[in-house]
Structures are given as structure tokens and as C-alpha cells.
PDB file of N, CA and C in Angstrom:
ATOM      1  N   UNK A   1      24.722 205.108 433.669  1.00  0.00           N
ATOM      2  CA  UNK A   1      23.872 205.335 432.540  1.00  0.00           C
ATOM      3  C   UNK A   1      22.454 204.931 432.919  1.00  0.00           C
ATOM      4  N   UNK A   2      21.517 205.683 432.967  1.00  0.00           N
ATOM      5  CA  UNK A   2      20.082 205.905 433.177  1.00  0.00           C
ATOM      6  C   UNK A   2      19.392 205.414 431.954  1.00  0.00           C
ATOM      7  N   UNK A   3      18.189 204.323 432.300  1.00  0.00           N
ATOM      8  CA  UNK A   3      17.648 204.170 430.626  1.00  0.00           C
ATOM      9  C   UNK A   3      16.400 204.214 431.719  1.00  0.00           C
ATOM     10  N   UNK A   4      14.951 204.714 430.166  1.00  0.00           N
ATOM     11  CA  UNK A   4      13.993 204.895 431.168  1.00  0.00           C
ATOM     12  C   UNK A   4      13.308 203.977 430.677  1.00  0.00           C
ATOM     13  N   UNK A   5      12.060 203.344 431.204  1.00  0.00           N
ATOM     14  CA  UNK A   5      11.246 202.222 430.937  1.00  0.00           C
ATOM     15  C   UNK A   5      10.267 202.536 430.469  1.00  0.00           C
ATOM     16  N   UNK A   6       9.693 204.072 430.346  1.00  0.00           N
ATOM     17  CA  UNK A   6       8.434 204.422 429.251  1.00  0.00           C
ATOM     18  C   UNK A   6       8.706 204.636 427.871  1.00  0.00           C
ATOM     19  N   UNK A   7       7.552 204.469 427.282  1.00  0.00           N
ATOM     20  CA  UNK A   7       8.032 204.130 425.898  1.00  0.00           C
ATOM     21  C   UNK A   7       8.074 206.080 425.394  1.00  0.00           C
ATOM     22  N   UNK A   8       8.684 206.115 423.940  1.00  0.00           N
ATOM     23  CA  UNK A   8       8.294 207.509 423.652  1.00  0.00           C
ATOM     24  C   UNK A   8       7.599 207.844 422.639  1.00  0.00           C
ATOM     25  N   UNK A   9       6.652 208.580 423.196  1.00  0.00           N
ATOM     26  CA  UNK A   9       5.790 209.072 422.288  1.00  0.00           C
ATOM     27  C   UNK A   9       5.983 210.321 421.414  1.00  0.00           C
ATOM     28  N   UNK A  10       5.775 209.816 420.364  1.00  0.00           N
ATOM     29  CA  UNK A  10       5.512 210.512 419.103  1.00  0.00           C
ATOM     30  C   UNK A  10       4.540 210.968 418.717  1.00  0.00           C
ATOM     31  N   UNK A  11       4.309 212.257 418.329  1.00  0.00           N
ATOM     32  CA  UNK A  11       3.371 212.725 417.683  1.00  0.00           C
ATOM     33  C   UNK A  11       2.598 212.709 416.062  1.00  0.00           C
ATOM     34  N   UNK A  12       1.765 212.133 415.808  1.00  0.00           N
ATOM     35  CA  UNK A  12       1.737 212.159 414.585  1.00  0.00           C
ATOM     36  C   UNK A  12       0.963 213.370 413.628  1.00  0.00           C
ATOM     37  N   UNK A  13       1.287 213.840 412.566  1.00  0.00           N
ATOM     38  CA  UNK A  13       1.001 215.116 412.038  1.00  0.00           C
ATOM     39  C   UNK A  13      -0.126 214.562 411.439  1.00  0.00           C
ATOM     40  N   UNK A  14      -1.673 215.346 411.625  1.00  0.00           N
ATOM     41  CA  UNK A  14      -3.300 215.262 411.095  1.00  0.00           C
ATOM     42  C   UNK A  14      -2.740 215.712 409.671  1.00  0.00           C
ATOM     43  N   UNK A  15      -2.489 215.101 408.980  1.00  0.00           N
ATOM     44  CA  UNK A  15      -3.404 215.109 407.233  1.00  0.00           C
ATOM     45  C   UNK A  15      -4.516 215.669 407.113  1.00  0.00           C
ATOM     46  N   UNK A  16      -4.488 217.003 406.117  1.00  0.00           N
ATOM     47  CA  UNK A  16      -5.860 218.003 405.981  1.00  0.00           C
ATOM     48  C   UNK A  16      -5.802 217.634 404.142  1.00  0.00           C
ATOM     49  N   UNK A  17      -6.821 217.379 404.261  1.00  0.00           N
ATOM     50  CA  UNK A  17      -7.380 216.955 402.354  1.00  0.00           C
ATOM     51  C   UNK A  17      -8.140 217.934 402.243  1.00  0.00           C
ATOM     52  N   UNK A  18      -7.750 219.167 401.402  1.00  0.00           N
ATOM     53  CA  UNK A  18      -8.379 219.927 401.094  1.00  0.00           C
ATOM     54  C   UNK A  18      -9.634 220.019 400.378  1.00  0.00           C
ATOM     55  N   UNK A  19     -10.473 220.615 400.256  1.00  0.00           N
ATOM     56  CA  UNK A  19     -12.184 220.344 399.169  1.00  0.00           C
ATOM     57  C   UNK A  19     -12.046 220.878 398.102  1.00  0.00           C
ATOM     58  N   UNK A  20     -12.115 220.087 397.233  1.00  0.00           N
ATOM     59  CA  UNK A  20     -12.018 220.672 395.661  1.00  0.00           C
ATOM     60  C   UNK A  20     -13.479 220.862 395.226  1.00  0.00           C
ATOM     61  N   UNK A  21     -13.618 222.081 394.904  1.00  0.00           N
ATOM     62  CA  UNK A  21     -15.345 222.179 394.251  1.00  0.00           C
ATOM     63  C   UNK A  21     -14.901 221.529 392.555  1.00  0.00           C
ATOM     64  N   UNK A  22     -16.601 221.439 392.106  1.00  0.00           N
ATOM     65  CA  UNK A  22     -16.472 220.804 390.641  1.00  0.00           C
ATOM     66  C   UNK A  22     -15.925 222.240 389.371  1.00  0.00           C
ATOM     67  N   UNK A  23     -16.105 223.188 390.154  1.00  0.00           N
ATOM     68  CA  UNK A  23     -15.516 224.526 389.327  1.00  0.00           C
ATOM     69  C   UNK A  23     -14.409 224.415 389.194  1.00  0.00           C
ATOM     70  N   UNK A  24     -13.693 224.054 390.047  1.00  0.00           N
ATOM     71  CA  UNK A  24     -12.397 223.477 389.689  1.00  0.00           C
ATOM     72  C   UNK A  24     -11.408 222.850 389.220  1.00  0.00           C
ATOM     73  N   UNK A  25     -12.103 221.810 389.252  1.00  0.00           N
ATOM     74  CA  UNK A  25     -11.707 220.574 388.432  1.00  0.00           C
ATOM     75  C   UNK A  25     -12.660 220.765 386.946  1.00  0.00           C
ATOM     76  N   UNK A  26     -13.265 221.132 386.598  1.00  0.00           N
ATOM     77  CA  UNK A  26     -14.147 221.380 385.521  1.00  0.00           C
ATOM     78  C   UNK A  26     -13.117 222.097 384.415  1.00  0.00           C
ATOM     79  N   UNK A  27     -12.464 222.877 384.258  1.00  0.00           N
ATOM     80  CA  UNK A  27     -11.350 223.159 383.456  1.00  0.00           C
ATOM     81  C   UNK A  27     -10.310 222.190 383.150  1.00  0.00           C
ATOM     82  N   UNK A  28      -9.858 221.766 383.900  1.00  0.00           N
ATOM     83  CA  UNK A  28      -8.921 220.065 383.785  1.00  0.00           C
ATOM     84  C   UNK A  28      -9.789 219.179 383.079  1.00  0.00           C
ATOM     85  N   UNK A  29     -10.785 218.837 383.269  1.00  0.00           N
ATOM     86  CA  UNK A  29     -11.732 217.995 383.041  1.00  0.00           C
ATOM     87  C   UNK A  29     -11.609 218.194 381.233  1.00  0.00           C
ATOM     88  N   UNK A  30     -12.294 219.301 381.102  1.00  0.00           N
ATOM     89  CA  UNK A  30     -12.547 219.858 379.674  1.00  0.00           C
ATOM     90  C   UNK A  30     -11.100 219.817 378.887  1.00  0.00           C
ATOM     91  N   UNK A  31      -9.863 219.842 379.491  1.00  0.00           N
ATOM     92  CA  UNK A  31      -8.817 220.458 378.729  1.00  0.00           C
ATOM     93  C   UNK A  31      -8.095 218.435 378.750  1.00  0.00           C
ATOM     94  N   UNK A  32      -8.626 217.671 379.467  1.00  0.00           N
ATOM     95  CA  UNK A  32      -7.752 216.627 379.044  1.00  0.00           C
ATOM     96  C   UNK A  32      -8.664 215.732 378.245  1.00  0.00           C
ATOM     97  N   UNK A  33     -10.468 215.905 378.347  1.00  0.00           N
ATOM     98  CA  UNK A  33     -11.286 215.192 377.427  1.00  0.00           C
ATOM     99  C   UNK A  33     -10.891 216.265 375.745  1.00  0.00           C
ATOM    100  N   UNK A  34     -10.416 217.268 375.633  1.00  0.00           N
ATOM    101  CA  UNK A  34      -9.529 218.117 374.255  1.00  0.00           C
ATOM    102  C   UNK A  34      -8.391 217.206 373.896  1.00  0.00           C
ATOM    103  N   UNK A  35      -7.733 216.995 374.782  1.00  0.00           N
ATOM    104  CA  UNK A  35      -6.214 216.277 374.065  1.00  0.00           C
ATOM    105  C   UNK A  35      -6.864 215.158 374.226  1.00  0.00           C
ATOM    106  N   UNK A  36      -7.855 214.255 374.684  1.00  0.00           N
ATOM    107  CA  UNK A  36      -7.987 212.875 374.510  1.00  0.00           C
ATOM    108  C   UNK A  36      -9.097 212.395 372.902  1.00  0.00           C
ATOM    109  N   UNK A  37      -9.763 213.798 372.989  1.00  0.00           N
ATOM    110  CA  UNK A  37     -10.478 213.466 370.951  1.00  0.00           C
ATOM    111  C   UNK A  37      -9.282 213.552 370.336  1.00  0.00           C
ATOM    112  N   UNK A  38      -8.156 214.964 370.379  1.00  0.00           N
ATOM    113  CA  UNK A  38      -7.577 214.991 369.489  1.00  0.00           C
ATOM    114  C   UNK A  38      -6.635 213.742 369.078  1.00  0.00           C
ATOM    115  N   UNK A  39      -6.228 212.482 370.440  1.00  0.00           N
ATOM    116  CA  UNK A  39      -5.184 212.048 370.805  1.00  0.00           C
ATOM    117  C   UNK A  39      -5.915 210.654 369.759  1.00  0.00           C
ATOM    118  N   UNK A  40      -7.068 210.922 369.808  1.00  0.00           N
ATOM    119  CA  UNK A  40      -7.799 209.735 369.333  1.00  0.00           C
ATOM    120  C   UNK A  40      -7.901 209.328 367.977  1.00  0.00           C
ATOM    121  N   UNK A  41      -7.972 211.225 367.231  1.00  0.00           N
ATOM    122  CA  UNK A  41      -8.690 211.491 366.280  1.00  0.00           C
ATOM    123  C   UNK A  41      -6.923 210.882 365.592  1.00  0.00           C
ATOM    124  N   UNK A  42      -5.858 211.413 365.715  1.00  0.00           N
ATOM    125  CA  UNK A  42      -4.411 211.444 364.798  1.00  0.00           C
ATOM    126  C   UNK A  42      -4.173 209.776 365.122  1.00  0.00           C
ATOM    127  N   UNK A  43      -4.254 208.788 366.143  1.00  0.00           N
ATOM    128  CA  UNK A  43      -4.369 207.420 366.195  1.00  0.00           C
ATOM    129  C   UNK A  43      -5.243 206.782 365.446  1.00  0.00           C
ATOM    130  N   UNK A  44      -6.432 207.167 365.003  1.00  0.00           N
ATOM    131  CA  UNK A  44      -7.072 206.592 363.975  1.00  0.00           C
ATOM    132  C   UNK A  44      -8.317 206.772 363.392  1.00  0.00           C
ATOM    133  N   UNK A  45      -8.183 208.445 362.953  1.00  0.00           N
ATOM    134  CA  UNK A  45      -8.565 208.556 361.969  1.00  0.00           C
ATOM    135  C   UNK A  45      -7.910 209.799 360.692  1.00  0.00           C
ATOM    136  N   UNK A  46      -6.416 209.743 361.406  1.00  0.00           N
ATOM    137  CA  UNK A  46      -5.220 210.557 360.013  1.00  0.00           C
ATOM    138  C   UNK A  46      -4.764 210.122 359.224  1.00  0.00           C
ATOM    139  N   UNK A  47      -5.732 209.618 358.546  1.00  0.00           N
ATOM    140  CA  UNK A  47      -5.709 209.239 356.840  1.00  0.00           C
ATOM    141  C   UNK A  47      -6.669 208.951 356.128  1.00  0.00           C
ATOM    142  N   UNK A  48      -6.622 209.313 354.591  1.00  0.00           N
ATOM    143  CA  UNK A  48      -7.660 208.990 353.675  1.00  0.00           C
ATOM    144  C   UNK A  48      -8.436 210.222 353.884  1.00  0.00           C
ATOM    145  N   UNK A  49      -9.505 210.350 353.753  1.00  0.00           N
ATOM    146  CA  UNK A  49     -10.655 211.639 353.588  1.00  0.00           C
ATOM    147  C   UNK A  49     -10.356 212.470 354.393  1.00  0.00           C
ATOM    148  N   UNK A  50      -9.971 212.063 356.016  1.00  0.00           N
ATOM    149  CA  UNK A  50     -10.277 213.107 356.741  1.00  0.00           C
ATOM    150  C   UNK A  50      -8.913 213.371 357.161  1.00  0.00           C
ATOM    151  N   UNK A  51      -7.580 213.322 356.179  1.00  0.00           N
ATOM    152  CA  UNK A  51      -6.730 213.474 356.894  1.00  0.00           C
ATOM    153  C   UNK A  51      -6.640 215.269 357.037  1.00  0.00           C
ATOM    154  N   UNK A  52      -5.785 215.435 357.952  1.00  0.00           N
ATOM    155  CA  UNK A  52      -5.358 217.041 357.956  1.00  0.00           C
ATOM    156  C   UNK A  52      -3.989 217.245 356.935  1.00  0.00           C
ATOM    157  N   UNK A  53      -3.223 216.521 357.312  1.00  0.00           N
ATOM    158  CA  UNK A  53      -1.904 216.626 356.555  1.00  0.00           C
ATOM    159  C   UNK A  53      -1.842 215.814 355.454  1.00  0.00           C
ATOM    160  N   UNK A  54      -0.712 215.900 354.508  1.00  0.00           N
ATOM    161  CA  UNK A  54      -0.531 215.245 353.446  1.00  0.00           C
ATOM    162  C   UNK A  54       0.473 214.349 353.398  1.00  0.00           C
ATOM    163  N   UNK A  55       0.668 213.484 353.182  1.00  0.00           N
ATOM    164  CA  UNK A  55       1.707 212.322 353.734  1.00  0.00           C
ATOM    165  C   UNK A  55       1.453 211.322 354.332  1.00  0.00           C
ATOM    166  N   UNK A  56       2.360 210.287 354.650  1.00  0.00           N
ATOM    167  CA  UNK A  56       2.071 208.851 356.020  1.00  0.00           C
ATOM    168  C   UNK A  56       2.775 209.318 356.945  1.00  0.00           C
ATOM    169  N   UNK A  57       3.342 210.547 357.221  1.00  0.00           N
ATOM    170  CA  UNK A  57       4.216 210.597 358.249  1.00  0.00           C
ATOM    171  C   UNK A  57       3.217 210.514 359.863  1.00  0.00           C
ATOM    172  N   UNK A  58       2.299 210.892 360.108  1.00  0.00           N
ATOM    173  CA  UNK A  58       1.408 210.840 360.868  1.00  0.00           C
ATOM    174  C   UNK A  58       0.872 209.207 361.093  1.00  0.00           C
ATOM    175  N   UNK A  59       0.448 208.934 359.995  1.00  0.00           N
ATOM    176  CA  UNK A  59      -0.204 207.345 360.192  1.00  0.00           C
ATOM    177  C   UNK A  59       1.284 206.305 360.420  1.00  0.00           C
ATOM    178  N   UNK A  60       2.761 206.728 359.902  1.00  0.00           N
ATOM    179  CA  UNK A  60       3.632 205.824 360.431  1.00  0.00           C
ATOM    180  C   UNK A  60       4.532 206.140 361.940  1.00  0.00           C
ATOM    181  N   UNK A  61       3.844 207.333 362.593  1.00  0.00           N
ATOM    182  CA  UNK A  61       3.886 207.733 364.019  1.00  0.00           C
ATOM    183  C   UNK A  61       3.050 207.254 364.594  1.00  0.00           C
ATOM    184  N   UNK A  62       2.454 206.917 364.634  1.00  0.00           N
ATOM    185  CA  UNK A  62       1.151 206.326 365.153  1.00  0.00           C
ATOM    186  C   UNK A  62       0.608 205.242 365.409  1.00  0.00           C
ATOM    187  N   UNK A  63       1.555 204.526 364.386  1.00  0.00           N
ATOM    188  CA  UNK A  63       0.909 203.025 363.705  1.00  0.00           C
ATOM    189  C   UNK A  63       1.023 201.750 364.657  1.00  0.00           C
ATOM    190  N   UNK A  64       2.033 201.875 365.893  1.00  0.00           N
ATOM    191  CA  UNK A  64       1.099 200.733 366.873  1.00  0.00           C
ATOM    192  C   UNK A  64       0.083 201.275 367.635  1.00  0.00           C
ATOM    193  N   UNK A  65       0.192 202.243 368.193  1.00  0.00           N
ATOM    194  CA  UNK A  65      -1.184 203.280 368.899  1.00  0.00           C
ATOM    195  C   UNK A  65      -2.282 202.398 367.809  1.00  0.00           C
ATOM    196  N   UNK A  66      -2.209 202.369 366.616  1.00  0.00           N
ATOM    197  CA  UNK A  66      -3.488 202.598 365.951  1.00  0.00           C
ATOM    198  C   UNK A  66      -3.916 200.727 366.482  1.00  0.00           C
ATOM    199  N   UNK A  67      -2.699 200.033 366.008  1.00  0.00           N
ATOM    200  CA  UNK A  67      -3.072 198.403 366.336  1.00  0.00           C
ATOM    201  C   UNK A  67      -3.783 198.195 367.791  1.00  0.00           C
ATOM    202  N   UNK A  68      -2.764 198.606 368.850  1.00  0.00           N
ATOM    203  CA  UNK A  68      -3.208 198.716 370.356  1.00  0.00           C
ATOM    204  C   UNK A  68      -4.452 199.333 370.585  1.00  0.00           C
ATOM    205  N   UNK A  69      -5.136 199.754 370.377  1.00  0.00           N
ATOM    206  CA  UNK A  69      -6.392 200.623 370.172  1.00  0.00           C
ATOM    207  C   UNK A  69      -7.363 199.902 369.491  1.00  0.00           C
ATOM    208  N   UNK A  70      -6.823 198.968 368.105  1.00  0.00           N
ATOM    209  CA  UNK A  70      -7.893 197.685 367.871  1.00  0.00           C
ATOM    210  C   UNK A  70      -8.571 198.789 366.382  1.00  0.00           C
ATOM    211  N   UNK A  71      -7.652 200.262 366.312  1.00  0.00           N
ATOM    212  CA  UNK A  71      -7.988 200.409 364.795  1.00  0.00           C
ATOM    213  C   UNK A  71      -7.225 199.414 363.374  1.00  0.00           C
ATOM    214  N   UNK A  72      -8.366 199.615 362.585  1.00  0.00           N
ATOM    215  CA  UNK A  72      -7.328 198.729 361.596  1.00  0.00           C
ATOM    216  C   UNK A  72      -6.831 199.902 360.834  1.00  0.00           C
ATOM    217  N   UNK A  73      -5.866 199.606 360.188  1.00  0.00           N
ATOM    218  CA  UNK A  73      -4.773 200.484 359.259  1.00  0.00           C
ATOM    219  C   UNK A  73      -4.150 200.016 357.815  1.00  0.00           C
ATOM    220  N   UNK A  74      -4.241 198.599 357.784  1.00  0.00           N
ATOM    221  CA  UNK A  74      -4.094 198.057 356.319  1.00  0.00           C
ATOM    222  C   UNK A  74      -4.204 196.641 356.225  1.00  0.00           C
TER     223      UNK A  74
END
């Protein structure tokens, strides 16, 4: 049985990070600052004047979001 005394080399595969232009990311951008007003707006401010719906079912979905967030609620 033959063993050899150089070590073996491995090749390692170059990682290519592709270039993202801002055109790109500019649609993502816009579409998660949309769900983050709306995400904001039903955590605390869906009730009283400006609610959309009629009910607490919204403000009692919501209602530690609203504490954790540092809105008050009652």
C-alpha cells in the first residue's frame, strides 16, 4: 500500500456577486415601504375616526403589535 506525502489540493469555486442597479431594487423598495404604512396604519391607527372597518375585531388582532410599538390603545 502506497501513501503519498503531498498534500491534496483542492480547488476552490470564485463566488460571482452579481450588480444590482437601483432600478431594480426600486420596485421592492416601494412595494415593502406599501405594506410597511399599511402594516403601521391597522397597528395603530384602526380605530375611532379613522377606522376603515366597523368593529374591534381589527384593534383586538392587533392589540400587542399596538403595545410593542409603544401605541397606546386604552
Amino acid at each position: 500500500m502506497a501513501t503519498s506525502n503531498t498534500p491534496a489540493v483542492h480547488a476552490t469555486p470564485e463566488v460571482v456577486v452579481p450588480a444590482i442597479s437601483g432600478r431594480q431594487v426600486l420596485p421592492w423598495l416601494l412595494l415593502l415601504a406599501l405594506v410597511a404604512v399599511i402594516a403601521v396604519y391597522f397597528v395603530g391607527a384602526e380605530q375611532g375616526a379613522t377606522s376603515l372597518f366597523s368593529g374591534t375585531a381589527i384593534h383586538e388582532w392587533t392589540h400587542d403589535g399596538r403595545h410593542l410599538l409603544g401605541f397606546p390603545c386604552h
